[in-house]
N, C-alpha and C. Protein backbone atom coordinates (compact mmCIF):
# COMPACT_ATOMS: atom_id res chain seq x y z
N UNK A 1 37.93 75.43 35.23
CA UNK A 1 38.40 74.41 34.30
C UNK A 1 37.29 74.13 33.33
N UNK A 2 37.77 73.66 32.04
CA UNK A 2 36.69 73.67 31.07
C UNK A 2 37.65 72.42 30.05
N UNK A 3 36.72 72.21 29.41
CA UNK A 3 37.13 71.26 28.12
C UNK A 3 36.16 71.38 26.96
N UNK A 4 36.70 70.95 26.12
CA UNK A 4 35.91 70.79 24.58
C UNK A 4 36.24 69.59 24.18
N UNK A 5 35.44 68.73 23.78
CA UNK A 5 35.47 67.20 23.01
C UNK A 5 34.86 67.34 21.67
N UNK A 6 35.76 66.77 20.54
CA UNK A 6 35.12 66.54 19.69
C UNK A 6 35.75 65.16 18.87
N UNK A 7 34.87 64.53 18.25
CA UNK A 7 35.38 63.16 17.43
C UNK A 7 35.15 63.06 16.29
N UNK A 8 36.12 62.23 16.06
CA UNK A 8 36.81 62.43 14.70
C UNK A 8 37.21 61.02 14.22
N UNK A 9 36.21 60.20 13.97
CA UNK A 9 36.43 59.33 13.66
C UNK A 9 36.59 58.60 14.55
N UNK A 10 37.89 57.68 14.60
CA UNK A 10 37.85 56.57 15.72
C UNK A 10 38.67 57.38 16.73
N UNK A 11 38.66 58.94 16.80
CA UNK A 11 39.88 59.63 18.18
C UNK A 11 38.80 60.66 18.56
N UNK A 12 38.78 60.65 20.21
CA UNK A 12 38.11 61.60 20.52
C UNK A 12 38.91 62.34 21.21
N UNK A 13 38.46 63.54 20.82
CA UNK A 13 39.60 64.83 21.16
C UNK A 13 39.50 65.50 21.94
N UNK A 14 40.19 65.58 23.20
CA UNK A 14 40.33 66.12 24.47
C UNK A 14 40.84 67.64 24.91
N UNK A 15 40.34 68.63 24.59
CA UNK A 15 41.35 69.86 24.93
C UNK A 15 40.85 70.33 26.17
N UNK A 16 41.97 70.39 27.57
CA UNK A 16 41.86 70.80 28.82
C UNK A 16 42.25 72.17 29.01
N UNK A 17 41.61 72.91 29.28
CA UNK A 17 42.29 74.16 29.08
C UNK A 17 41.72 74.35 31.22
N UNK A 18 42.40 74.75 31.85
CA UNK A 18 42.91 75.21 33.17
C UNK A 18 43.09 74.37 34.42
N UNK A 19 42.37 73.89 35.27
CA UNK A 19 42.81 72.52 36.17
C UNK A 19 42.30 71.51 35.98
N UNK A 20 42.70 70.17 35.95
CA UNK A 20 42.21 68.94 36.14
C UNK A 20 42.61 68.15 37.73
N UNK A 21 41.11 69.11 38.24
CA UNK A 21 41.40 68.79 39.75
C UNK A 21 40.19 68.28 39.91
N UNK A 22 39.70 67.28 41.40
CA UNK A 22 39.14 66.71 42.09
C UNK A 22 37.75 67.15 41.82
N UNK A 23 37.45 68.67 42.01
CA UNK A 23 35.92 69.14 41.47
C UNK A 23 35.38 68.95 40.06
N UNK A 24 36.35 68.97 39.20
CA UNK A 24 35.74 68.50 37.82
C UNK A 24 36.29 67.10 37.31
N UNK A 25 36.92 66.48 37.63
CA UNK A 25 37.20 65.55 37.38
C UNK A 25 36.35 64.26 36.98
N UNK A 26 35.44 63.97 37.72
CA UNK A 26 34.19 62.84 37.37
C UNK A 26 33.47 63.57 36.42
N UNK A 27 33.30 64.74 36.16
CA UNK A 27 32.04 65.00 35.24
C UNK A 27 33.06 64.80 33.50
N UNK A 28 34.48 65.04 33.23
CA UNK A 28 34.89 65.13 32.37
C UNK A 28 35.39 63.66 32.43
N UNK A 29 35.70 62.83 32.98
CA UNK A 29 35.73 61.55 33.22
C UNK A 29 34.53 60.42 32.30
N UNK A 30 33.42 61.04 33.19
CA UNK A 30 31.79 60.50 32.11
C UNK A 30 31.78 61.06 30.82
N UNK A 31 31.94 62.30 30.72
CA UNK A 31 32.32 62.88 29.77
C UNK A 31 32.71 61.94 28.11
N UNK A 32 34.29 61.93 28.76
CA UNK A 32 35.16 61.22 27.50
C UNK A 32 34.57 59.38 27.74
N UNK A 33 34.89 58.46 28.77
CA UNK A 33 34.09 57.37 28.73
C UNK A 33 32.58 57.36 28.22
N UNK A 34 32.34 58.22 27.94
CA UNK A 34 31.03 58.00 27.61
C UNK A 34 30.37 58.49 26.20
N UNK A 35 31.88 58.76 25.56
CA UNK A 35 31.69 58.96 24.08
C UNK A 35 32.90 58.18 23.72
N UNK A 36 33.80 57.33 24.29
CA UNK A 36 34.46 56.13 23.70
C UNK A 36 33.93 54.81 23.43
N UNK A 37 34.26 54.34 22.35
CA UNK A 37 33.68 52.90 22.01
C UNK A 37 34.51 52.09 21.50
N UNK A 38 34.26 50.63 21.20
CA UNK A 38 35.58 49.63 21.17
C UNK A 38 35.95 50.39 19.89
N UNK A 39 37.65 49.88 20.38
CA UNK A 39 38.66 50.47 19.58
C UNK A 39 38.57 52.28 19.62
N UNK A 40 37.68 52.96 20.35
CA UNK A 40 38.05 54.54 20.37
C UNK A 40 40.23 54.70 20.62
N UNK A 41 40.14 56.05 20.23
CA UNK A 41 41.98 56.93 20.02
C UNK A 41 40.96 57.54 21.11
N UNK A 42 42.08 57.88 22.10
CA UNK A 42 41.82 59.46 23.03
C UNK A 42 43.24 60.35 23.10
N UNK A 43 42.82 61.28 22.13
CA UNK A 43 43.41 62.68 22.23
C UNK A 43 43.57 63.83 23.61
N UNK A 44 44.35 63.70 24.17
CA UNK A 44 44.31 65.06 25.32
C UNK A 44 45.42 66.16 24.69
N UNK A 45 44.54 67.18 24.40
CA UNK A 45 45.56 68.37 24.40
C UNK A 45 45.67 68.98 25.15
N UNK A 46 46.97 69.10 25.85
CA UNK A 46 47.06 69.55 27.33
C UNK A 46 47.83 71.21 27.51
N UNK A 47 47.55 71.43 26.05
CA UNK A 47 48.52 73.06 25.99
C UNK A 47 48.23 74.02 26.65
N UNK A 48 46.57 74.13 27.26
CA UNK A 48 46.01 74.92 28.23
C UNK A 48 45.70 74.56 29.60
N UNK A 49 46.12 73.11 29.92
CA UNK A 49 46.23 72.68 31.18
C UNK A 49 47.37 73.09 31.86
N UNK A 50 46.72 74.29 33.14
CA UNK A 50 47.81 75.11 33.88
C UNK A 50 48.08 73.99 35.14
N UNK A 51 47.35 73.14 35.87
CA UNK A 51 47.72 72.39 36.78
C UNK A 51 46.88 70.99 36.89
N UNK A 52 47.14 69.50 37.37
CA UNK A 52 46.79 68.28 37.37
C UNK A 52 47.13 68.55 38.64
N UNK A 53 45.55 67.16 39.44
CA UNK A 53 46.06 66.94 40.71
C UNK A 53 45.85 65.35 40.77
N UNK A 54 45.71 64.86 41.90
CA UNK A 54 45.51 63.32 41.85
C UNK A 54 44.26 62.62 41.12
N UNK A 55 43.13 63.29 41.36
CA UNK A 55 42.34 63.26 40.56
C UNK A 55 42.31 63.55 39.62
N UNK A 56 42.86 64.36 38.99
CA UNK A 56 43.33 64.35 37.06
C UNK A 56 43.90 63.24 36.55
N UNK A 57 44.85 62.57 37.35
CA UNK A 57 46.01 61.84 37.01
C UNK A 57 44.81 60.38 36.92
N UNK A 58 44.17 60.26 38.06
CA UNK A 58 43.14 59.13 37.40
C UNK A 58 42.08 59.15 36.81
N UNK A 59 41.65 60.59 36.26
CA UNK A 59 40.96 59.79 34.93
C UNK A 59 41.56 59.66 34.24
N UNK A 60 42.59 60.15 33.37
CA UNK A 60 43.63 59.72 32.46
C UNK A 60 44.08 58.78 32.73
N UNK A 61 44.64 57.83 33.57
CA UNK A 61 44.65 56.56 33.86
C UNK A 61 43.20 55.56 33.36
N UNK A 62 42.49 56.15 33.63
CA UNK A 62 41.24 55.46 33.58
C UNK A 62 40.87 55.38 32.12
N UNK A 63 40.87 56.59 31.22
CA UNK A 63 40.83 56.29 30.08
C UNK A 63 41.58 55.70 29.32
N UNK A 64 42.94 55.49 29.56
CA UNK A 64 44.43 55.09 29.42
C UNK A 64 43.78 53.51 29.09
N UNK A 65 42.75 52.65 30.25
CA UNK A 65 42.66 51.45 30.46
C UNK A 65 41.66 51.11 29.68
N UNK A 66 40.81 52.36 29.59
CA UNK A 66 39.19 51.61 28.68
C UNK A 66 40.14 51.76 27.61
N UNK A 67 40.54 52.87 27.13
CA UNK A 67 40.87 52.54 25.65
C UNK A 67 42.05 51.31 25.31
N UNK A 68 42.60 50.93 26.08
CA UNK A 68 43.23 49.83 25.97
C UNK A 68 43.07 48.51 25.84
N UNK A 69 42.00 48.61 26.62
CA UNK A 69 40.93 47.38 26.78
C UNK A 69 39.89 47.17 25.56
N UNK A 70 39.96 48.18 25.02
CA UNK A 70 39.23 47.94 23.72
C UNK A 70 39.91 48.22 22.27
N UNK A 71 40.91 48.36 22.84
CA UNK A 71 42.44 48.26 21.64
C UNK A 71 43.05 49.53 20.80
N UNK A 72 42.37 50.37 21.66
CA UNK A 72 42.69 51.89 21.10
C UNK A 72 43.75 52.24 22.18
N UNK A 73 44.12 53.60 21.99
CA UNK A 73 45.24 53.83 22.98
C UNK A 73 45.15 55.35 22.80
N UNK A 74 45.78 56.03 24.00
CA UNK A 74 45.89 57.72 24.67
C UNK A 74 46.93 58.36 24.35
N UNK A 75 46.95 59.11 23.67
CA UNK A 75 47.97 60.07 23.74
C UNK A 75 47.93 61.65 24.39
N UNK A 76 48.76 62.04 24.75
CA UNK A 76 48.82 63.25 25.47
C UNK A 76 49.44 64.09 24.87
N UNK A 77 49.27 65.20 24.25
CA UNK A 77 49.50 66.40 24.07
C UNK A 77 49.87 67.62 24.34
N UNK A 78 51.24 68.13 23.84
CA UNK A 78 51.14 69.54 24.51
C UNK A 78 51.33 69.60 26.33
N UNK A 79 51.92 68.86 26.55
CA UNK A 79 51.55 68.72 28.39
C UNK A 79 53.10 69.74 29.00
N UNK A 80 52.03 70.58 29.42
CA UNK A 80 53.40 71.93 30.21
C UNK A 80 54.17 71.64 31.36
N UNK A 81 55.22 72.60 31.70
CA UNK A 81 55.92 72.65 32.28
C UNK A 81 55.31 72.19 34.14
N UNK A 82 54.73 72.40 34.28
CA UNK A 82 53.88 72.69 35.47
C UNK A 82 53.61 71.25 35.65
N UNK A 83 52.12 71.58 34.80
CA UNK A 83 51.72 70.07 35.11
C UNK A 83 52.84 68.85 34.77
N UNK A 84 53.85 68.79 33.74
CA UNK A 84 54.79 67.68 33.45
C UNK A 84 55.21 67.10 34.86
N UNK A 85 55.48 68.20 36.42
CA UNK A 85 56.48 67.88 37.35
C UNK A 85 55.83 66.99 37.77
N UNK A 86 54.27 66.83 37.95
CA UNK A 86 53.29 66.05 38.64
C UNK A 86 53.48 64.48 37.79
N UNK A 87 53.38 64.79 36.26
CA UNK A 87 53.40 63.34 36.00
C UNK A 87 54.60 62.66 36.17
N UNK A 88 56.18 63.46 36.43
CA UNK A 88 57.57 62.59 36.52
C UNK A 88 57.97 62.64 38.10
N UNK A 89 57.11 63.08 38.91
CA UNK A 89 56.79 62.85 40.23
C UNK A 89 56.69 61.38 40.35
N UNK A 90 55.42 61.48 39.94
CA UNK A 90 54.18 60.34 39.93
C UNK A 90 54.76 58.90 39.47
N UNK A 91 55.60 59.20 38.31
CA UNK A 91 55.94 58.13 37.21
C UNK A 91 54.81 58.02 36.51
N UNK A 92 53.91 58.89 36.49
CA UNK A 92 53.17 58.34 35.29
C UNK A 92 53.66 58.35 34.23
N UNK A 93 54.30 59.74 34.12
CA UNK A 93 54.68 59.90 32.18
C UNK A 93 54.81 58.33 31.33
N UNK A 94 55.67 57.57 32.52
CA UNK A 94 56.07 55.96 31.76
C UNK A 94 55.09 55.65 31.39
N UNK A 95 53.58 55.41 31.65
CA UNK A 95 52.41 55.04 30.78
C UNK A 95 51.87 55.11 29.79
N UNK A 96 52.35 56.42 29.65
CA UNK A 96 51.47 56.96 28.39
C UNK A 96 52.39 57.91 27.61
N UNK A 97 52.06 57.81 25.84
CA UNK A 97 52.96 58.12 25.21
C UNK A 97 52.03 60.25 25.13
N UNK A 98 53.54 60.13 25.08
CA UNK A 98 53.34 62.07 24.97
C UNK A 98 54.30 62.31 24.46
N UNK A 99 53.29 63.12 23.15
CA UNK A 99 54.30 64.42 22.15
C UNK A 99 53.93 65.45 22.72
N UNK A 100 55.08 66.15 21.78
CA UNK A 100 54.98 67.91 21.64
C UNK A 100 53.88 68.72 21.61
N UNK A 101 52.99 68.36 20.40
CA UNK A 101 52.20 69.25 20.13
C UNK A 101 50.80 67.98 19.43
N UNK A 102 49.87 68.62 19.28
CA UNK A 102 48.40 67.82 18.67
C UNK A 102 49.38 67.07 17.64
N UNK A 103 49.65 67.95 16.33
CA UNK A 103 49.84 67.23 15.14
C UNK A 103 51.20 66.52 15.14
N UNK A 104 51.72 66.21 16.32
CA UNK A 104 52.68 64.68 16.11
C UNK A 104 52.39 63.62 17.07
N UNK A 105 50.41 63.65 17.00
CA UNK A 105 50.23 62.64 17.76
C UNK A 105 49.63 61.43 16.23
N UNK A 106 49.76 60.39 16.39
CA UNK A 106 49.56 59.65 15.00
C UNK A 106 48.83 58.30 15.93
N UNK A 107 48.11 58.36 14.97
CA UNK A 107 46.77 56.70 15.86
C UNK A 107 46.87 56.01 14.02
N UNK A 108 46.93 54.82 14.03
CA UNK A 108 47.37 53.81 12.84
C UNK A 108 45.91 53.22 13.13
């Protein structure tokens, strides 16, 4: 599993490309918390995320809350077939807003 972050103003941009499981999870966790600031956007593009496990599901929760808490908000991207079953399992999907693809995610 790997990621790339980059920011862009007030959105920092998340691309997951293979698992967001339990072994990487805290380091990409510090990761994105630790380049958000009040009012940060968090971008996840999830077009290369082949599988989420419980530990995926809470840092995205987790960032879900800092950025909320500081009045920005998460969007999810691109999120596949695979991983989708885990979040309408879960009920997460209800949390957090998710498009199609990167460019119909919109932060005002």
């Amino acid at each position: 599993m790997g990621w790339e972050i980059k920011e862009e103003g007030n959105v920092v941009k998340v691309a997951v490309d293979g698992r967001l499981v339990a072994a990487v999870a805290p380091a990409l966790r510090e990761e994105v918390m630790g380049r958000m600031t009040e009012g940060s956007n968090v971008l996840f593009d999830l077009s290369n995320m082949v599988h989420i496990d419980s530990s995926g599901l809470g840092v995205l929760v987790q960032v879900l809350q800092k950025a909320k808490a500081g009045g920005g908000k998460v969007v999810l991207a691109a999120l596949q077939p695979g991983p989708k079953i885990v979040f309408d399992i879960t009920k997460v999907s209800r949390v957090f807003e998710i498009v199609p693809t990167v460019a119909d995610a919109k932060f005002s």
